[in-house]
C-alpha atoms as a PDB file:
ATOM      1  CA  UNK A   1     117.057 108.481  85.890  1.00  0.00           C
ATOM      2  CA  UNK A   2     113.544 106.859  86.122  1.00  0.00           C
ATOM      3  CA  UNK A   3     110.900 108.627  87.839  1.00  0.00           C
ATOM      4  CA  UNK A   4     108.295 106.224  89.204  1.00  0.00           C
ATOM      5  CA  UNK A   5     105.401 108.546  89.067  1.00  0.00           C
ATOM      6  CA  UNK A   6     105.628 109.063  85.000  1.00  0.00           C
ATOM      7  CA  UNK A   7     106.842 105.010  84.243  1.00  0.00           C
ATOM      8  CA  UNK A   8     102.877 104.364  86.525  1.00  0.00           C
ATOM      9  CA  UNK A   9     100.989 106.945  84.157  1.00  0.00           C
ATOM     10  CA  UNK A  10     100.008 103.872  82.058  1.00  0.00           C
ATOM     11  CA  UNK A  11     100.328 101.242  84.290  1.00  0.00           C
ATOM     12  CA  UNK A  12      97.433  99.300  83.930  1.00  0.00           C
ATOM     13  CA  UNK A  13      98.514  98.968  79.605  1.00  0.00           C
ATOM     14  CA  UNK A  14     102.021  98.430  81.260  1.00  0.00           C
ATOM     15  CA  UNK A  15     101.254  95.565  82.968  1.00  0.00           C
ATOM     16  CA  UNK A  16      99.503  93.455  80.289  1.00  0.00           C
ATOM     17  CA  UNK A  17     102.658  92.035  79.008  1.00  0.00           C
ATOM     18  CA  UNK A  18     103.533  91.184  82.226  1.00  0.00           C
ATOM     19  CA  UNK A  19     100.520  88.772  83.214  1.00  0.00           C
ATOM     20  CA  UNK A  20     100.372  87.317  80.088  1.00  0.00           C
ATOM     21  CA  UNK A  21     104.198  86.560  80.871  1.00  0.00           C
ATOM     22  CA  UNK A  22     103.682  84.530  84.109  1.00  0.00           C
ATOM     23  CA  UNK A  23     100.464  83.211  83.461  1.00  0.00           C
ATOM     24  CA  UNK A  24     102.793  80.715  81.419  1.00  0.00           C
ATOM     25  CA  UNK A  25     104.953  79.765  84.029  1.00  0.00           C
ATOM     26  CA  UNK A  26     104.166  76.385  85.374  1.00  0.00           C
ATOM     27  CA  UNK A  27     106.301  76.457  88.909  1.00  0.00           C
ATOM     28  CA  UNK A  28     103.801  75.303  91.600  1.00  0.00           C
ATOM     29  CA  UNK A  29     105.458  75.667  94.565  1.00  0.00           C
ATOM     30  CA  UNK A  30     108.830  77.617  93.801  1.00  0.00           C
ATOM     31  CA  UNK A  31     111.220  77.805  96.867  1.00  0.00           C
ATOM     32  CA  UNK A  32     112.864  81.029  95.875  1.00  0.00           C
ATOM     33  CA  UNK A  33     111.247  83.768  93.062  1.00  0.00           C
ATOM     34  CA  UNK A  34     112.919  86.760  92.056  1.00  0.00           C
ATOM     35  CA  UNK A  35     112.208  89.669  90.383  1.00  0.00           C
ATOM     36  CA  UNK A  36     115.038  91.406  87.948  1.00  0.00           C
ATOM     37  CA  UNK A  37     114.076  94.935  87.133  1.00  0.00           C
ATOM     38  CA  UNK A  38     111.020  95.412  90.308  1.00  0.00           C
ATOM     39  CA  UNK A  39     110.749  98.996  88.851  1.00  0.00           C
ATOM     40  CA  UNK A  40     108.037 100.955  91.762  1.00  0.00           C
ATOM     41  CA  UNK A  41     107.009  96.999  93.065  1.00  0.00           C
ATOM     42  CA  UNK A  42     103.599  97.381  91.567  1.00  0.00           C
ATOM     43  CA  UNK A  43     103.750  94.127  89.771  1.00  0.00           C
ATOM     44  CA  UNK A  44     106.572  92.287  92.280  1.00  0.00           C
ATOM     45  CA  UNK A  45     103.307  92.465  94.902  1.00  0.00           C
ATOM     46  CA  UNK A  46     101.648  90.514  91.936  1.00  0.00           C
ATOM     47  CA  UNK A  47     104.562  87.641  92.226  1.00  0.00           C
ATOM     48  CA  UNK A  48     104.740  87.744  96.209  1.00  0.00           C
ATOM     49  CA  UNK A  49     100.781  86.896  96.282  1.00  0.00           C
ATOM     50  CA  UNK A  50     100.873  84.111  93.534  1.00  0.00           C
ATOM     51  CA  UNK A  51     103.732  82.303  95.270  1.00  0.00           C
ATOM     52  CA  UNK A  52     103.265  83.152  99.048  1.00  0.00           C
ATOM     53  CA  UNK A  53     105.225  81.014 100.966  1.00  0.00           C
ATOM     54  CA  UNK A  54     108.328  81.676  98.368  1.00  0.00           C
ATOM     55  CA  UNK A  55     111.503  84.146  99.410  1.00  0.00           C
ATOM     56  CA  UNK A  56     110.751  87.086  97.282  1.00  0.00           C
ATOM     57  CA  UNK A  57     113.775  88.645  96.115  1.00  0.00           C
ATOM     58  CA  UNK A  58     113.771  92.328  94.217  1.00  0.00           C
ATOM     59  CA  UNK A  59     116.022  94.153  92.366  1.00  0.00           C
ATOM     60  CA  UNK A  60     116.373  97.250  90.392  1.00  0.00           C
ATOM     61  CA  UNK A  61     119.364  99.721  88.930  1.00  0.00           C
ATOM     62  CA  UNK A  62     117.108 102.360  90.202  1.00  0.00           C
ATOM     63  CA  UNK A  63     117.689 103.862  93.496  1.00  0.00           C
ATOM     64  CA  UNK A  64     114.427 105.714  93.306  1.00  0.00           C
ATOM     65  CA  UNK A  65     112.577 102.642  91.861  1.00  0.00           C
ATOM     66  CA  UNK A  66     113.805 100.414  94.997  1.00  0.00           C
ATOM     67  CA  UNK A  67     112.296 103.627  97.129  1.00  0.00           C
ATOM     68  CA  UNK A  68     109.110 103.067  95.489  1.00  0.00           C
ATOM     69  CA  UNK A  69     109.125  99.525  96.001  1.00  0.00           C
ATOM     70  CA  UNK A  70     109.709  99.659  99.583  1.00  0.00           C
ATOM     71  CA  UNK A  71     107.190 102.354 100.203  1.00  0.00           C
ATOM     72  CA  UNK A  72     104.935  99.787  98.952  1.00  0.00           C
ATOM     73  CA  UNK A  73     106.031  97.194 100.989  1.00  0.00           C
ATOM     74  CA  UNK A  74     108.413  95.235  98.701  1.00  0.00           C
ATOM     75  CA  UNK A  75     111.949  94.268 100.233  1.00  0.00           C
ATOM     76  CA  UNK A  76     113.613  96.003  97.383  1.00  0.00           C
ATOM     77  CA  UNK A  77     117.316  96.178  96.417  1.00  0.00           C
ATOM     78  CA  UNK A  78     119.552  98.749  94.016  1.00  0.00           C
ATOM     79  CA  UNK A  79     121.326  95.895  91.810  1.00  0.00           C
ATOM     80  CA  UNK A  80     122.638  95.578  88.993  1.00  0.00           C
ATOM     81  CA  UNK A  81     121.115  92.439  86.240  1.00  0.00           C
ATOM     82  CA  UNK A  82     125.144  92.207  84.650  1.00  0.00           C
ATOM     83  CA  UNK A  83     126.281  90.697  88.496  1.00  0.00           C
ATOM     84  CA  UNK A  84     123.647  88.980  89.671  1.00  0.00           C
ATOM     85  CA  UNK A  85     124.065  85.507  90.443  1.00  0.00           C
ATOM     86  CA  UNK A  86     120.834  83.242  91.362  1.00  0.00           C
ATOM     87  CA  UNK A  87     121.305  81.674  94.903  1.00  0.00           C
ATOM     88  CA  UNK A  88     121.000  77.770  94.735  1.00  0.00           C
ATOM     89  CA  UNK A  89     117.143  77.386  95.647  1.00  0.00           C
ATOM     90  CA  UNK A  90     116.325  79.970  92.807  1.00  0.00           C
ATOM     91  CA  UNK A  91     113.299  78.154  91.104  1.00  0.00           C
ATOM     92  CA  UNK A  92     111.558  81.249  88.751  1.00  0.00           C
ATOM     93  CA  UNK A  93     113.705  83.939  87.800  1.00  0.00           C
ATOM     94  CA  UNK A  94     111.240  87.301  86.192  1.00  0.00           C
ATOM     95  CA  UNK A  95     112.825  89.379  83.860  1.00  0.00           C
ATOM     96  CA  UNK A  96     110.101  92.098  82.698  1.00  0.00           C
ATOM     97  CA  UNK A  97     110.729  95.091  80.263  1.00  0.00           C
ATOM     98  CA  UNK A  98     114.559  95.072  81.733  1.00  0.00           C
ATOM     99  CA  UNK A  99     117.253  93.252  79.219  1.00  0.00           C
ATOM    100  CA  UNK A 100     116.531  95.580  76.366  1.00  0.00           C
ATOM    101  CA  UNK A 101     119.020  97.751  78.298  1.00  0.00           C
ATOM    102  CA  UNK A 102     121.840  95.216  78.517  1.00  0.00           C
ATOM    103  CA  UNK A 103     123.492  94.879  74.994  1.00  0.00           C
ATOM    104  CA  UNK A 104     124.895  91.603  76.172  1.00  0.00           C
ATOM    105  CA  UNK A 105     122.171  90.194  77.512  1.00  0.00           C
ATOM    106  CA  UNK A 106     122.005  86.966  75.285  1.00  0.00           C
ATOM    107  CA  UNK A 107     125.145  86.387  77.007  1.00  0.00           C
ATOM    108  CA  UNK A 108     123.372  86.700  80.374  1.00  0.00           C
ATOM    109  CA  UNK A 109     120.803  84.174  79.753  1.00  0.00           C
ATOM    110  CA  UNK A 110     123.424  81.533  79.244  1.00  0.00           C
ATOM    111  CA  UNK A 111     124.923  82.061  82.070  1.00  0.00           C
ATOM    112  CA  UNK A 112     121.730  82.049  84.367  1.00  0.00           C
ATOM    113  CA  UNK A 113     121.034  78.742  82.472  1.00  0.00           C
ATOM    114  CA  UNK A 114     124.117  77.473  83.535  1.00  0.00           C
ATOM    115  CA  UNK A 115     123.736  78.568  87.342  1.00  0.00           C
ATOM    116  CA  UNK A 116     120.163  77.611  87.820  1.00  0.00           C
ATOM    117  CA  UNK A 117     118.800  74.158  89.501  1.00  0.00           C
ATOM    118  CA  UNK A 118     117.372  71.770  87.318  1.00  0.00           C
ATOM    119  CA  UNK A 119     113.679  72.607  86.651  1.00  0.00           C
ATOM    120  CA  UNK A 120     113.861  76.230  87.147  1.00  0.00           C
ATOM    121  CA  UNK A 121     111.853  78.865  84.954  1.00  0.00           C
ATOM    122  CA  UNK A 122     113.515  81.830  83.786  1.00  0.00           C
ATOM    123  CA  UNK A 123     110.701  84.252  82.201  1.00  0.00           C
ATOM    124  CA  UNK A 124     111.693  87.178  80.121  1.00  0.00           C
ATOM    125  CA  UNK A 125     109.792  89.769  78.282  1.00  0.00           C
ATOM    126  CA  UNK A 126     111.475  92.757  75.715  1.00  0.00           C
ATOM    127  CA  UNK A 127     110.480  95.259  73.814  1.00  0.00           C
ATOM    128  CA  UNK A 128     109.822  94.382  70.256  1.00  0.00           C
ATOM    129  CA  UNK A 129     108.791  98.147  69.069  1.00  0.00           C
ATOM    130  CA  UNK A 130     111.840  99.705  69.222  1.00  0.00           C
ATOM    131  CA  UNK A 131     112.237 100.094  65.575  1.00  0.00           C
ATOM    132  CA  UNK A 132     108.475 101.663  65.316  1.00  0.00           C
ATOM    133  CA  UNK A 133     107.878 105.389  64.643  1.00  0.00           C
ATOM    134  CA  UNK A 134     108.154 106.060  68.563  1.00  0.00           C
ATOM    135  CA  UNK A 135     111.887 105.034  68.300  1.00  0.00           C
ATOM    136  CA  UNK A 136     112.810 105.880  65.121  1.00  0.00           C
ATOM    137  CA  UNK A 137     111.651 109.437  65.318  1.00  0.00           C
ATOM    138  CA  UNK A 138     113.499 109.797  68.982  1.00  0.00           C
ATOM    139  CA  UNK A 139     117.228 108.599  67.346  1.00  0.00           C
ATOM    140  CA  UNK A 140     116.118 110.620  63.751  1.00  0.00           C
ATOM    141  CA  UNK A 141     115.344 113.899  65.791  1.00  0.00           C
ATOM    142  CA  UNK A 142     118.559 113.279  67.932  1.00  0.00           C
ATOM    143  CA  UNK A 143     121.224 113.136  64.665  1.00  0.00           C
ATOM    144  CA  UNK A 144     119.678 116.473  63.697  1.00  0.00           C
ATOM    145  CA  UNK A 145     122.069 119.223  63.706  1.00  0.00           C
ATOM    146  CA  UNK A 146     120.477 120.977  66.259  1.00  0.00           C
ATOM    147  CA  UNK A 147     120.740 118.090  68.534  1.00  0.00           C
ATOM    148  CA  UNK A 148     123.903 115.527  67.716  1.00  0.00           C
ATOM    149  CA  UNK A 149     126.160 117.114  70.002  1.00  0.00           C
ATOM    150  CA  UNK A 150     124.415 116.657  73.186  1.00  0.00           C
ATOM    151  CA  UNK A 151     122.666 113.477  72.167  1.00  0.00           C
ATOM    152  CA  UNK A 152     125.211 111.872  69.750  1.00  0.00           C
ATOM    153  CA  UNK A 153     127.080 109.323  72.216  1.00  0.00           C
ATOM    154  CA  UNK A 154     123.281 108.916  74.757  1.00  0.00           C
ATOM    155  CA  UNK A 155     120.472 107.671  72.700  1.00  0.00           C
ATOM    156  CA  UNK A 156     119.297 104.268  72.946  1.00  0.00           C
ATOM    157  CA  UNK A 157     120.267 101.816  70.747  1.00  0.00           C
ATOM    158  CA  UNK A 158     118.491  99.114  72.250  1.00  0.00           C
ATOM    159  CA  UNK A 159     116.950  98.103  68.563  1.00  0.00           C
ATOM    160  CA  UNK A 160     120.408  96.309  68.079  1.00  0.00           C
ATOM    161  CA  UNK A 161     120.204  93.752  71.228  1.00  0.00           C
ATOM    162  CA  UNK A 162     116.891  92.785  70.876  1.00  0.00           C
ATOM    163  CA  UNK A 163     116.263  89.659  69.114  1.00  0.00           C
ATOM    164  CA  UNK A 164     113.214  87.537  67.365  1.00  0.00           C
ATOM    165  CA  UNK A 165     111.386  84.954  69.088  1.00  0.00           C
ATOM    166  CA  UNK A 166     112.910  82.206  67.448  1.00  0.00           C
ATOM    167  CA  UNK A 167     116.792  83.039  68.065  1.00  0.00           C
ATOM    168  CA  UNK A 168     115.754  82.998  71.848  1.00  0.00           C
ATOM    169  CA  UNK A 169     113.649  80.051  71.704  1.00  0.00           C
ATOM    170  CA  UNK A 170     116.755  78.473  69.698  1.00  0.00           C
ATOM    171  CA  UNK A 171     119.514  79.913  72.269  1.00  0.00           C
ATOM    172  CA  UNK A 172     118.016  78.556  75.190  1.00  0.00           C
ATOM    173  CA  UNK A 173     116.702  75.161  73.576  1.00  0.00           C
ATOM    174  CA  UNK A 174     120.720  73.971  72.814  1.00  0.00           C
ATOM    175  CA  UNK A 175     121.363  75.494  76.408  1.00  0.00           C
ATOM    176  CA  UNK A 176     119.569  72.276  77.306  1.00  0.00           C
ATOM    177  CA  UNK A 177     115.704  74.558  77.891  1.00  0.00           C
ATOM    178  CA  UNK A 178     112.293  73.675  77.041  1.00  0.00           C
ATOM    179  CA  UNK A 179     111.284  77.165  75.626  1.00  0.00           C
ATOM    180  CA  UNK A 180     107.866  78.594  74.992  1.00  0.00           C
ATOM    181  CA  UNK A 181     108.472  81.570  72.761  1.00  0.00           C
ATOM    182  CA  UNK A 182     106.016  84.286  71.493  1.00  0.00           C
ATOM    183  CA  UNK A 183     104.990  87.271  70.408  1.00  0.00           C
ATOM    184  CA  UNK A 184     102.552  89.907  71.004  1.00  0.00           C
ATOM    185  CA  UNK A 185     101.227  93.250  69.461  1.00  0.00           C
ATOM    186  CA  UNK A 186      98.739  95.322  71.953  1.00  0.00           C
ATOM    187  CA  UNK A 187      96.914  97.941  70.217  1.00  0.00           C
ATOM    188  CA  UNK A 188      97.011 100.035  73.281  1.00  0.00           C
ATOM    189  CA  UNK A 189      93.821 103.160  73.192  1.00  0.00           C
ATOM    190  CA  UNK A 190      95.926 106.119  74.511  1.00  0.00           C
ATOM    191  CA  UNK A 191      93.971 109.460  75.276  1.00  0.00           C
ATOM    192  CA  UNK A 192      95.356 112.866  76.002  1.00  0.00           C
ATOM    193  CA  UNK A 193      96.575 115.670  74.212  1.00  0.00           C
ATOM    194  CA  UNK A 194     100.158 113.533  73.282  1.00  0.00           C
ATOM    195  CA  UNK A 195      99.640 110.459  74.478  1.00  0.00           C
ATOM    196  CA  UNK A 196     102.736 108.610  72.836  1.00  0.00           C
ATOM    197  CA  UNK A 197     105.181 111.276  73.913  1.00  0.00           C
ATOM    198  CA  UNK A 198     104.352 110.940  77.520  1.00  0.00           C
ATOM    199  CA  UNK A 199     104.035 106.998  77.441  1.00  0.00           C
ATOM    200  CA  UNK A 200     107.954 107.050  76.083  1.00  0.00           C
ATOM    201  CA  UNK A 201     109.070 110.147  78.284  1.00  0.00           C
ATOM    202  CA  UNK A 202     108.500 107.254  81.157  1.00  0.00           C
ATOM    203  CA  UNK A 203     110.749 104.688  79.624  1.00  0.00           C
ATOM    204  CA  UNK A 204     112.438 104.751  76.032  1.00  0.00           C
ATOM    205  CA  UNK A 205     113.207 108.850  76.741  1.00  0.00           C
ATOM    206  CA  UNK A 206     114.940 108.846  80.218  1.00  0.00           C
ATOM    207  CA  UNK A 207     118.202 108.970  78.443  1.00  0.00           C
ATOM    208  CA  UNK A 208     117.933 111.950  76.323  1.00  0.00           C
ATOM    209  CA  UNK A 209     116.021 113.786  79.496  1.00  0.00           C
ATOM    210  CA  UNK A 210     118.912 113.051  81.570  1.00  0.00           C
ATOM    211  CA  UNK A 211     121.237 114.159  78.993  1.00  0.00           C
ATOM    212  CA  UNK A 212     119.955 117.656  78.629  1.00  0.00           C
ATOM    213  CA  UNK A 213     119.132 120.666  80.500  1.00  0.00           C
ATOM    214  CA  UNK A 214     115.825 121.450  81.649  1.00  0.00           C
ATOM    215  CA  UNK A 215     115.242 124.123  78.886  1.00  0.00           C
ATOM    216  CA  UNK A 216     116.982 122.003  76.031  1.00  0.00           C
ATOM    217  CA  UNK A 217     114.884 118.484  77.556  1.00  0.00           C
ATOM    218  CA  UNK A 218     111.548 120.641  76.935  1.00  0.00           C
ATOM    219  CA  UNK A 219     112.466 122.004  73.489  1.00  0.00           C
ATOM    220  CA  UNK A 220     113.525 118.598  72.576  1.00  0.00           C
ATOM    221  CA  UNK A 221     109.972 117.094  73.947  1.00  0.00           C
ATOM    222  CA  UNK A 222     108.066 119.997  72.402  1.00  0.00           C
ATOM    223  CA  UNK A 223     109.952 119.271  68.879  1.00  0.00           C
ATOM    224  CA  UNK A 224     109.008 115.449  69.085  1.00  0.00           C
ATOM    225  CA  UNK A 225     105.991 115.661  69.958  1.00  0.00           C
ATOM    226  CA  UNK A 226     104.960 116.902  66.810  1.00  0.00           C
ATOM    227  CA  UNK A 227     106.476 114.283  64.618  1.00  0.00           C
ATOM    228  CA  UNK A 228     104.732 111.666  66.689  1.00  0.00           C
ATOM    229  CA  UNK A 229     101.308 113.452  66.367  1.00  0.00           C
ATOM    230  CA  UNK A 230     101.884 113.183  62.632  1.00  0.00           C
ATOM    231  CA  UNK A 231     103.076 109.259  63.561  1.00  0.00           C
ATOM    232  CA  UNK A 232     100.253 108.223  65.318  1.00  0.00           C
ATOM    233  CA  UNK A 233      97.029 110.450  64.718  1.00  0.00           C
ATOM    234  CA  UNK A 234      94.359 110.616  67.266  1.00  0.00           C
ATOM    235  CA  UNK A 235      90.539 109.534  66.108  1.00  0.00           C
ATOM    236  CA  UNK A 236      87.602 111.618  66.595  1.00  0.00           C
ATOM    237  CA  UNK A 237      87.041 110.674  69.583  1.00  0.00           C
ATOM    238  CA  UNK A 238      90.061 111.486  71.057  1.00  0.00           C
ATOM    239  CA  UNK A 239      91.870 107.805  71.401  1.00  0.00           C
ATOM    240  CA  UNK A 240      95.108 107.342  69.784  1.00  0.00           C
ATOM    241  CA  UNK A 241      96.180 103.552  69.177  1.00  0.00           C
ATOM    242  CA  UNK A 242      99.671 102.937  69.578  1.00  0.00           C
ATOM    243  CA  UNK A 243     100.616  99.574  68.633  1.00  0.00           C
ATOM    244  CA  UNK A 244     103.139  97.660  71.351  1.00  0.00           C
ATOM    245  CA  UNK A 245     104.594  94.994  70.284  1.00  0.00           C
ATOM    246  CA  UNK A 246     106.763  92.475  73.018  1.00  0.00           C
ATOM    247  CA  UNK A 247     108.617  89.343  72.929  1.00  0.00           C
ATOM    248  CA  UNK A 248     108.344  86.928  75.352  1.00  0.00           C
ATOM    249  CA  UNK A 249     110.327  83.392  76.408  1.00  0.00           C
ATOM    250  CA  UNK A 250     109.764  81.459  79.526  1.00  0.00           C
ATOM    251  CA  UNK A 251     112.677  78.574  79.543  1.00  0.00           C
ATOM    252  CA  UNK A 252     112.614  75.799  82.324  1.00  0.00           C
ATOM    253  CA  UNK A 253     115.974  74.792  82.764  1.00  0.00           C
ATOM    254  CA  UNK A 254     117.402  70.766  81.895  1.00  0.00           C
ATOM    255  CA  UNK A 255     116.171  68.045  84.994  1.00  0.00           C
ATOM    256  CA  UNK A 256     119.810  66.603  84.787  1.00  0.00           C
ATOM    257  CA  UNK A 257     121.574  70.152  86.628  1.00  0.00           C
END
């Protein structure tokens, strides 16, 4: 389950990704924008005021991430990324932080390709950190002993479907695309007594906390927390940097469709 209050306890290092993500979309006048994976509608606001007269469409696997949205004003809906199908005036298609969750979601970008009008932008930013200590300790303290039972068959394995830069930008060129693919590493300055426990409780974590009890989900937190101390140490003067690396692609689909 996602809680929206924890996933906005960073959300001003959150959203850096995601400007630097549409700042490289070139639609001027888009007919239809959506946004896959809204989350609380924070940065869906951001899309409804760069394209204004566009129909803003939201959606999110998260019942209570579609509540937040709409409390903040954002015609949100519970959907899932796997069925979505773009309607025929779909001309920029957002995809932030989401398909790391979908093991098969090369397999999705083809398809939206192939269903897209010609000259449409699909924009899509992942995870690349998910083989840093922050992961890597989560799935190493989880095969423990005192933990494979209850976590054996839950933690994320996202690691596996995320790709490089270049087999996206490669993908979606023979698809017919003209890709701009990169990659960025934020060194983000987190404060706070664990600063790189709570930033994952809010996204990579929500797995294992929904897989355990309340008293086994804080034993579990309490556990990790001191591995990542030892990961990431905090300075002197109390800032802990925590690098953060994503991948991004932003694809505009063949003229000819």
């Amino acid at each position: 389950m996602w809680d929206p209050g924890k996933y906005l306890d960073f959300a001003d290092l959150r959203a850096r990704p995601f400007y630097d993500l549409i700042s490289r979309i070139g639609a001027d006048s888009p007919r239809r924008v959506v946004d896959l994976g809204c989350g609380p509608g924070t940065l869906t606001a951001v899309l409804a005021r760069r394209w204004p007269s566009a129909t803003l469409q939201a959606f999110d696997s998260s019942p209570d991430m579609v509540a937040a949205a709409r409390e903040r004003g954002v015609d949100a809906e519970v959907g899932d990324v796997t069925e979505w199908v773009p309607e025929p005036d779909t001309d920029v298609v957002v995809s932030n932080a989401v398909l790391q969750w979908v093991p098969t979601h090369r397999e999705l970008l083809d398809r939206w390709v192939g269903q897209l009008p010609g000259g449409a932008t699909l924009a899509v930013q992942v995870p690349g950190n998910l083989g840093a200590p922050s992961h890597e300790l989560v799935r190493k303290l989880a095969r423990t002993p005192r933990w494979a039972a209850q976590l054996d068959d839950v933690v994320f394995r996202e690691q596996d479907a995320v790709a490089d830069p270049v087999v996206y930008a490669d993908q979606l060129t023979d698809a017919g695309c003209a890709v701009d693919a990169w990659e960025t590493t934020y060194l983000q300055p987190l404060r706070g007594e664990d600063p790189v426990l709570e930033w994952i409780t809010g996204t990579a974590l929500r797995p294992v906390k929904a897989a355990l009890p309340e008293q086994d989900w804080q034993r579990f937190r309490y556990e990790l927390g001191g591995l990542l101390r030892d990961a990431y140490p905090r300075r002197p003067d109390g800032v802990t940097w925590f690098p953060f690396r994503r991948i991004f692609v932003v694809a505009v689909t063949g003229q000819s469709r």
